[in-house]
PDB file of N, CA and C in Angstrom:
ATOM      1  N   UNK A   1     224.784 218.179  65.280  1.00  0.00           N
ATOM      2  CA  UNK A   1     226.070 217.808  64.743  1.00  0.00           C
ATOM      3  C   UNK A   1     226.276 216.332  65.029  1.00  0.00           C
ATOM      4  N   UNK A   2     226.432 215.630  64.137  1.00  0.00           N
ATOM      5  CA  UNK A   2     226.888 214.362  64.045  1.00  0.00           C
ATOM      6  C   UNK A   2     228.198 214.044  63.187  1.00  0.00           C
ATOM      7  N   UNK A   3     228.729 212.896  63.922  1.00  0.00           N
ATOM      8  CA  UNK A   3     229.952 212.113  62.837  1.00  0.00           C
ATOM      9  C   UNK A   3     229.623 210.798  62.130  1.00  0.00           C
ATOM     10  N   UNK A   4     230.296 210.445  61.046  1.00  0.00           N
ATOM     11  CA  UNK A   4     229.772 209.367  60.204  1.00  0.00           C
ATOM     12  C   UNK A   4     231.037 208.869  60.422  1.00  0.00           C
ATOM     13  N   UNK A   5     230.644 207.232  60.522  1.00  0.00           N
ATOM     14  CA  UNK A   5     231.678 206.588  60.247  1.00  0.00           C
ATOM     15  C   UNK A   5     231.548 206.072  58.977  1.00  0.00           C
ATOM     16  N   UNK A   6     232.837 206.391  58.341  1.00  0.00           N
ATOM     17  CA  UNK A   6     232.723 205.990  56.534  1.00  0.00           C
ATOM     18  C   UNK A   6     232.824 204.813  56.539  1.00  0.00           C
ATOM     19  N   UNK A   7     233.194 203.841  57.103  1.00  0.00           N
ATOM     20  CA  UNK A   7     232.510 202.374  57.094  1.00  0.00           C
ATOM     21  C   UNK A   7     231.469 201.740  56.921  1.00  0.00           C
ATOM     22  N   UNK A   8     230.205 202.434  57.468  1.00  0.00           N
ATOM     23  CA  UNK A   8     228.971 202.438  57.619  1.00  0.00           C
ATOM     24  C   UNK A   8     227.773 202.912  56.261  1.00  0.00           C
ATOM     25  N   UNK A   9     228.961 203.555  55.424  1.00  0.00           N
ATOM     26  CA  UNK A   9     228.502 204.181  53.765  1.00  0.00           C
ATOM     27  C   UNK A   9     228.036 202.860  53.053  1.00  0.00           C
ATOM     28  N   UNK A  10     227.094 203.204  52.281  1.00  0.00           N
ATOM     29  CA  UNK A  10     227.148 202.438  51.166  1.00  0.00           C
ATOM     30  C   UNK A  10     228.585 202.483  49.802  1.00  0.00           C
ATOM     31  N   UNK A  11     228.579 203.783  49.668  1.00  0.00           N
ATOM     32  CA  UNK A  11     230.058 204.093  49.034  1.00  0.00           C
ATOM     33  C   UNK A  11     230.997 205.037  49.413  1.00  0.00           C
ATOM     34  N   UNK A  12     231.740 204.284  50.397  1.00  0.00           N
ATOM     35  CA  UNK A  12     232.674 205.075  51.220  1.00  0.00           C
ATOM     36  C   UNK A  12     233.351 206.347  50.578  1.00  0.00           C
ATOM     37  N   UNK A  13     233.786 206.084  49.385  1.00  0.00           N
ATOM     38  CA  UNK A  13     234.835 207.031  48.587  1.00  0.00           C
ATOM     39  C   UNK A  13     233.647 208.317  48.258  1.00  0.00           C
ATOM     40  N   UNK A  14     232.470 207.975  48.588  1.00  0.00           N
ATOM     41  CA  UNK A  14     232.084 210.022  48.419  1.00  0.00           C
ATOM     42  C   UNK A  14     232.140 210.440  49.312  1.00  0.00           C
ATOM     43  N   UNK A  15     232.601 209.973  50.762  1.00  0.00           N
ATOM     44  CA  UNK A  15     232.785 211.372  51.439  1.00  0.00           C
ATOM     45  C   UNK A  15     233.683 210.991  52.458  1.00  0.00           C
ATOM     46  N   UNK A  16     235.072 210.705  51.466  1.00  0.00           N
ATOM     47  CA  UNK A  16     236.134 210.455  52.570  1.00  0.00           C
ATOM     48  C   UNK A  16     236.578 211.613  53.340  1.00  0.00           C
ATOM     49  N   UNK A  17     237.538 210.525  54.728  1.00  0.00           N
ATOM     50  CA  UNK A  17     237.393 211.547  55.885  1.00  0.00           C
ATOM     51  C   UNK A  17     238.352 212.873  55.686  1.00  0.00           C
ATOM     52  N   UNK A  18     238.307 213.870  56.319  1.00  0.00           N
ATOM     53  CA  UNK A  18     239.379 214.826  56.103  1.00  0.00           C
ATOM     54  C   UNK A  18     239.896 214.670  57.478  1.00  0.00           C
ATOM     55  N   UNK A  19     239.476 213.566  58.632  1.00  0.00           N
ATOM     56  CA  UNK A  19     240.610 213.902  59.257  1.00  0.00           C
ATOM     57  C   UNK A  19     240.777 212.398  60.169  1.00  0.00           C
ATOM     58  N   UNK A  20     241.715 212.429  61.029  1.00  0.00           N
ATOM     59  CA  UNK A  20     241.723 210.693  61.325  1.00  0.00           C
ATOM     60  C   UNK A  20     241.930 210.968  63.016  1.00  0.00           C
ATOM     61  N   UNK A  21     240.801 210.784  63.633  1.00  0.00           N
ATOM     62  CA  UNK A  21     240.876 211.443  65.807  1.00  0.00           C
ATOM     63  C   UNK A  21     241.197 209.815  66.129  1.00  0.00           C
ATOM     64  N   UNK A  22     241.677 210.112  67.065  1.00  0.00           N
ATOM     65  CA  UNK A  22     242.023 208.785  68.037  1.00  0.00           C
ATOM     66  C   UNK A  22     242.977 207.585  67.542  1.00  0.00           C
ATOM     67  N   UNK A  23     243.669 207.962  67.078  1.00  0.00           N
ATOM     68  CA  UNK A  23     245.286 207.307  66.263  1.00  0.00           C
ATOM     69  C   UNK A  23     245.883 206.731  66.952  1.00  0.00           C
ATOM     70  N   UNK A  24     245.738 207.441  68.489  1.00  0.00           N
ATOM     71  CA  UNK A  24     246.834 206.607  69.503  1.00  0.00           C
ATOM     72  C   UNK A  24     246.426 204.718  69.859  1.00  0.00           C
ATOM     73  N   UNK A  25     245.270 204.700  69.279  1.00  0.00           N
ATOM     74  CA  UNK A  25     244.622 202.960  69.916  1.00  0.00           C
ATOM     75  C   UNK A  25     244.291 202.860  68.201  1.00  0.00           C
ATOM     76  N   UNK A  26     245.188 202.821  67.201  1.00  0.00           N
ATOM     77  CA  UNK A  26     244.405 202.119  66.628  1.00  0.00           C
ATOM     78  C   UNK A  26     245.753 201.075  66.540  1.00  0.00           C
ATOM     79  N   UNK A  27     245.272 200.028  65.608  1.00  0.00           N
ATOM     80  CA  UNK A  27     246.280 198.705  65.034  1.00  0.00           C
ATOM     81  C   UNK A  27     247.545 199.306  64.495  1.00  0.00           C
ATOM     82  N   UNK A  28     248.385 198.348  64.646  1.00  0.00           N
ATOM     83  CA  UNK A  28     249.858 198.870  64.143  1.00  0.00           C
ATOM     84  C   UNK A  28     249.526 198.660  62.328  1.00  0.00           C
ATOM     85  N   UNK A  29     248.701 197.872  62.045  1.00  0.00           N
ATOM     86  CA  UNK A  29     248.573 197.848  60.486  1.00  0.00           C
ATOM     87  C   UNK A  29     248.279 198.978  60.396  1.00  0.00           C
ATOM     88  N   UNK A  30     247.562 199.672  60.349  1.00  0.00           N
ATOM     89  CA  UNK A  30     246.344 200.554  59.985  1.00  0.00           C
ATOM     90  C   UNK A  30     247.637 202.155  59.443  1.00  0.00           C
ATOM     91  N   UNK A  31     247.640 202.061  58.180  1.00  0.00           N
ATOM     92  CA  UNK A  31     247.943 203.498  57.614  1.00  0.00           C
ATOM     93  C   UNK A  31     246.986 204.738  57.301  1.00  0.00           C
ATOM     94  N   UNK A  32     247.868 205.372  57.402  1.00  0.00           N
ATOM     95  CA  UNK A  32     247.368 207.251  56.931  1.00  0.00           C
ATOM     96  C   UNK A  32     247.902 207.220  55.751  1.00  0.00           C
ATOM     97  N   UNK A  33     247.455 207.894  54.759  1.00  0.00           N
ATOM     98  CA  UNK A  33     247.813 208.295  53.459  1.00  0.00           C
ATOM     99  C   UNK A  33     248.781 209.812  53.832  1.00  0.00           C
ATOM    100  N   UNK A  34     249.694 209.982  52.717  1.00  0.00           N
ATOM    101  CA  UNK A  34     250.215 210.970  53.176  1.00  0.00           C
ATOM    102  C   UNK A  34     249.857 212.029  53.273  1.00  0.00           C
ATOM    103  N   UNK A  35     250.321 213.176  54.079  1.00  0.00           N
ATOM    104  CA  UNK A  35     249.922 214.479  54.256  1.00  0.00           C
ATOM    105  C   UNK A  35     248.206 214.621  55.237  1.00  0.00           C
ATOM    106  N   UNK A  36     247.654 213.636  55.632  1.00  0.00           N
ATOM    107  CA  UNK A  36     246.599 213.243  56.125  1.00  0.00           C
ATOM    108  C   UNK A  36     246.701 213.934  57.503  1.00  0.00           C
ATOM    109  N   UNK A  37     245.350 214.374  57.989  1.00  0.00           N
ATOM    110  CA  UNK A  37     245.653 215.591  59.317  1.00  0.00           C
ATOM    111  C   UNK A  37     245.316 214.325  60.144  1.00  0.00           C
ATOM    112  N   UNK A  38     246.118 213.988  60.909  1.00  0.00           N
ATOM    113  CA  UNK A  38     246.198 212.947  62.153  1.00  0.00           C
ATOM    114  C   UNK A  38     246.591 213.090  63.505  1.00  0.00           C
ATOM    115  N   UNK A  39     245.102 212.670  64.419  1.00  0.00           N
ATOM    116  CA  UNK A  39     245.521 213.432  65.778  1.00  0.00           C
ATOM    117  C   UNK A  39     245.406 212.190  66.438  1.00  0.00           C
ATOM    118  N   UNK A  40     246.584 212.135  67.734  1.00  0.00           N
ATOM    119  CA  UNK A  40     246.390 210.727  68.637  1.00  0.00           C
ATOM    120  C   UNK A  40     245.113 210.721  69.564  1.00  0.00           C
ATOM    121  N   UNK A  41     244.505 212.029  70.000  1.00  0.00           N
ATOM    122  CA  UNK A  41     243.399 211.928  70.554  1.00  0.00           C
ATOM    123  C   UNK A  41     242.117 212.963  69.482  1.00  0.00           C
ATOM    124  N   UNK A  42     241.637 213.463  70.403  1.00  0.00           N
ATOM    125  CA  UNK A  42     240.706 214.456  68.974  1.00  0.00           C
ATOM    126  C   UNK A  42     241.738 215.833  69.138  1.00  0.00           C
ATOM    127  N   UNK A  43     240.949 217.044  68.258  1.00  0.00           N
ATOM    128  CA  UNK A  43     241.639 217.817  68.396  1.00  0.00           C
ATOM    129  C   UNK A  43     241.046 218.983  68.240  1.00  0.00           C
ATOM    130  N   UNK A  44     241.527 220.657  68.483  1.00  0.00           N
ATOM    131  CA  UNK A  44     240.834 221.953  68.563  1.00  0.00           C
ATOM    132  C   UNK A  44     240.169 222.272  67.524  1.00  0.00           C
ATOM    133  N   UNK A  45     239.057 222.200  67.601  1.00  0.00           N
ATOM    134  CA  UNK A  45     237.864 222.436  66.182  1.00  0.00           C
ATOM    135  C   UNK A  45     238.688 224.187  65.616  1.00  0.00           C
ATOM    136  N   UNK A  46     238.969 224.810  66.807  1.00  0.00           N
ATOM    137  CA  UNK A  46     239.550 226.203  66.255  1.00  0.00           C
ATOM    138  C   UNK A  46     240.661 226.197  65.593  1.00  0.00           C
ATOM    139  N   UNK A  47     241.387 225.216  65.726  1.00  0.00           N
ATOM    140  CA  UNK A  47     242.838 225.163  65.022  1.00  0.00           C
ATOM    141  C   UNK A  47     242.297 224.088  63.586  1.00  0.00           C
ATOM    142  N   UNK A  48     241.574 223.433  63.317  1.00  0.00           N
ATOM    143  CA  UNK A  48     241.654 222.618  62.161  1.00  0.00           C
ATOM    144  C   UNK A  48     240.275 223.386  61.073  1.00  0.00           C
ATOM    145  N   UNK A  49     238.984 223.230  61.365  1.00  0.00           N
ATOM    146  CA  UNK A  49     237.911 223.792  60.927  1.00  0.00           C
ATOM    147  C   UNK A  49     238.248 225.179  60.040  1.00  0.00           C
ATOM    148  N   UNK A  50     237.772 225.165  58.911  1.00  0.00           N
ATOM    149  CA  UNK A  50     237.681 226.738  58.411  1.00  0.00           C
ATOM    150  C   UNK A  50     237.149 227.568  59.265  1.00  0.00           C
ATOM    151  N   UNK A  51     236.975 228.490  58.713  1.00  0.00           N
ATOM    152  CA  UNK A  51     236.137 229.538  59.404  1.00  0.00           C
ATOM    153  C   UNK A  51     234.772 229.981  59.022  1.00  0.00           C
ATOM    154  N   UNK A  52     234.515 229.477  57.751  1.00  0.00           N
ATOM    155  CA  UNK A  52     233.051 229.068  57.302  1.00  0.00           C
ATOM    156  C   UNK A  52     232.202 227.543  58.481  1.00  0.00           C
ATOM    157  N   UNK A  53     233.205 226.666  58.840  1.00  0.00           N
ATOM    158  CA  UNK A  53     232.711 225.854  59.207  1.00  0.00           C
ATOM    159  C   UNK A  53     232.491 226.273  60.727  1.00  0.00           C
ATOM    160  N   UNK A  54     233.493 227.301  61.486  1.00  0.00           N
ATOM    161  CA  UNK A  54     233.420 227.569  62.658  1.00  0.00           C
ATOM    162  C   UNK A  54     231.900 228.472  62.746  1.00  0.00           C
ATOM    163  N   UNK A  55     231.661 228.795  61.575  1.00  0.00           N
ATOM    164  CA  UNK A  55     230.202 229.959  61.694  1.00  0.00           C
ATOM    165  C   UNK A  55     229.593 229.267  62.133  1.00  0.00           C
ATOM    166  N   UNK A  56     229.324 227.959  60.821  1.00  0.00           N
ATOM    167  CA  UNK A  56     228.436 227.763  60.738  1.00  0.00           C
ATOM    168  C   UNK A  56     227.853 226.717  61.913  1.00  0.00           C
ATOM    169  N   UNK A  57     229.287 226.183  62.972  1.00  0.00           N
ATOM    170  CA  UNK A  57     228.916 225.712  64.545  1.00  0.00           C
ATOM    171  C   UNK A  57     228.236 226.775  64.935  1.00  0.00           C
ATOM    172  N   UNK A  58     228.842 227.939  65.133  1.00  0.00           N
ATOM    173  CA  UNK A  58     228.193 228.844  66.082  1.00  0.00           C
ATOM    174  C   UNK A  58     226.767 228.949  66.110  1.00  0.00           C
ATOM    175  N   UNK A  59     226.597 229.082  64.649  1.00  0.00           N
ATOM    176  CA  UNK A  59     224.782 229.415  64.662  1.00  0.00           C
ATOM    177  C   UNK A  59     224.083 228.086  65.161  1.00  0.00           C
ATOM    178  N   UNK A  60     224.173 226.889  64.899  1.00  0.00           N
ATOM    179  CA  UNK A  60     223.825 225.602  65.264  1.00  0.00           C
ATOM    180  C   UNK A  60     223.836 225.545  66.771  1.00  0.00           C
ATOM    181  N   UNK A  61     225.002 226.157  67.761  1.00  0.00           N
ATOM    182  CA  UNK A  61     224.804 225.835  68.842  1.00  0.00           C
ATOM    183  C   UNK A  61     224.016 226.931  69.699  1.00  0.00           C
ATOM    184  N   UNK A  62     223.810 227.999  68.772  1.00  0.00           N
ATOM    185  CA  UNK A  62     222.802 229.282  69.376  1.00  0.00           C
ATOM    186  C   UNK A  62     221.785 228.471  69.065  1.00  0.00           C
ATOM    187  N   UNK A  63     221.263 228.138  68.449  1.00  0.00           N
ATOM    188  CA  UNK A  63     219.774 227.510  67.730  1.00  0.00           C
ATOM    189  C   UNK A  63     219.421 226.554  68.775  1.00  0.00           C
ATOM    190  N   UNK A  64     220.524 225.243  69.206  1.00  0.00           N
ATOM    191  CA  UNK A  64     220.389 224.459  70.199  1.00  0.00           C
ATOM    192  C   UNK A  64     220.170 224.940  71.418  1.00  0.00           C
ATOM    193  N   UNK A  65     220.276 226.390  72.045  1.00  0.00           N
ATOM    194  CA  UNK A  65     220.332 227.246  73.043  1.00  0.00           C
ATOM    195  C   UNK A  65     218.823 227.619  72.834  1.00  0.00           C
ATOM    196  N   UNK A  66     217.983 227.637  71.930  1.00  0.00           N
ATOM    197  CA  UNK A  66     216.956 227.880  71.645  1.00  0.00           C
ATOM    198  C   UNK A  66     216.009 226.994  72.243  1.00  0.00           C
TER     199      UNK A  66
END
């Protein structure tokens, strides 16, 4: 499991973020678009993640147990 920073894209806009961690340090410029899931630190993969996506951790971190 890795994170991308969409900065780092060649074309950012295909895989903008669905969510925005660590809000509390960023610049007073810096906006959220509305309705945007925004946490001041990170936040509970169980409370935000589907439940397709929670599977599909699980099996990844059994595999890594491997």
């Amino acid at each position: 499991m890795r994170f991308v920073r969409v900065g780092t894209l060649d074309d950012p806009s295909q895989c903008p973020p669905d969510v925005h961690i660590f809000t509390s340090s960023k610049q007073p410029w810096v906006t959220f678009p509305r309705g945007a899931k925004v946490f001041a630190e990170y936040y509970d993969r169980r409370e935000v993640w589907p439940k397709e996506a929670q599977e599909r951790w699980h099996v990844l971190r059994e595999k890594m147990k491997a």
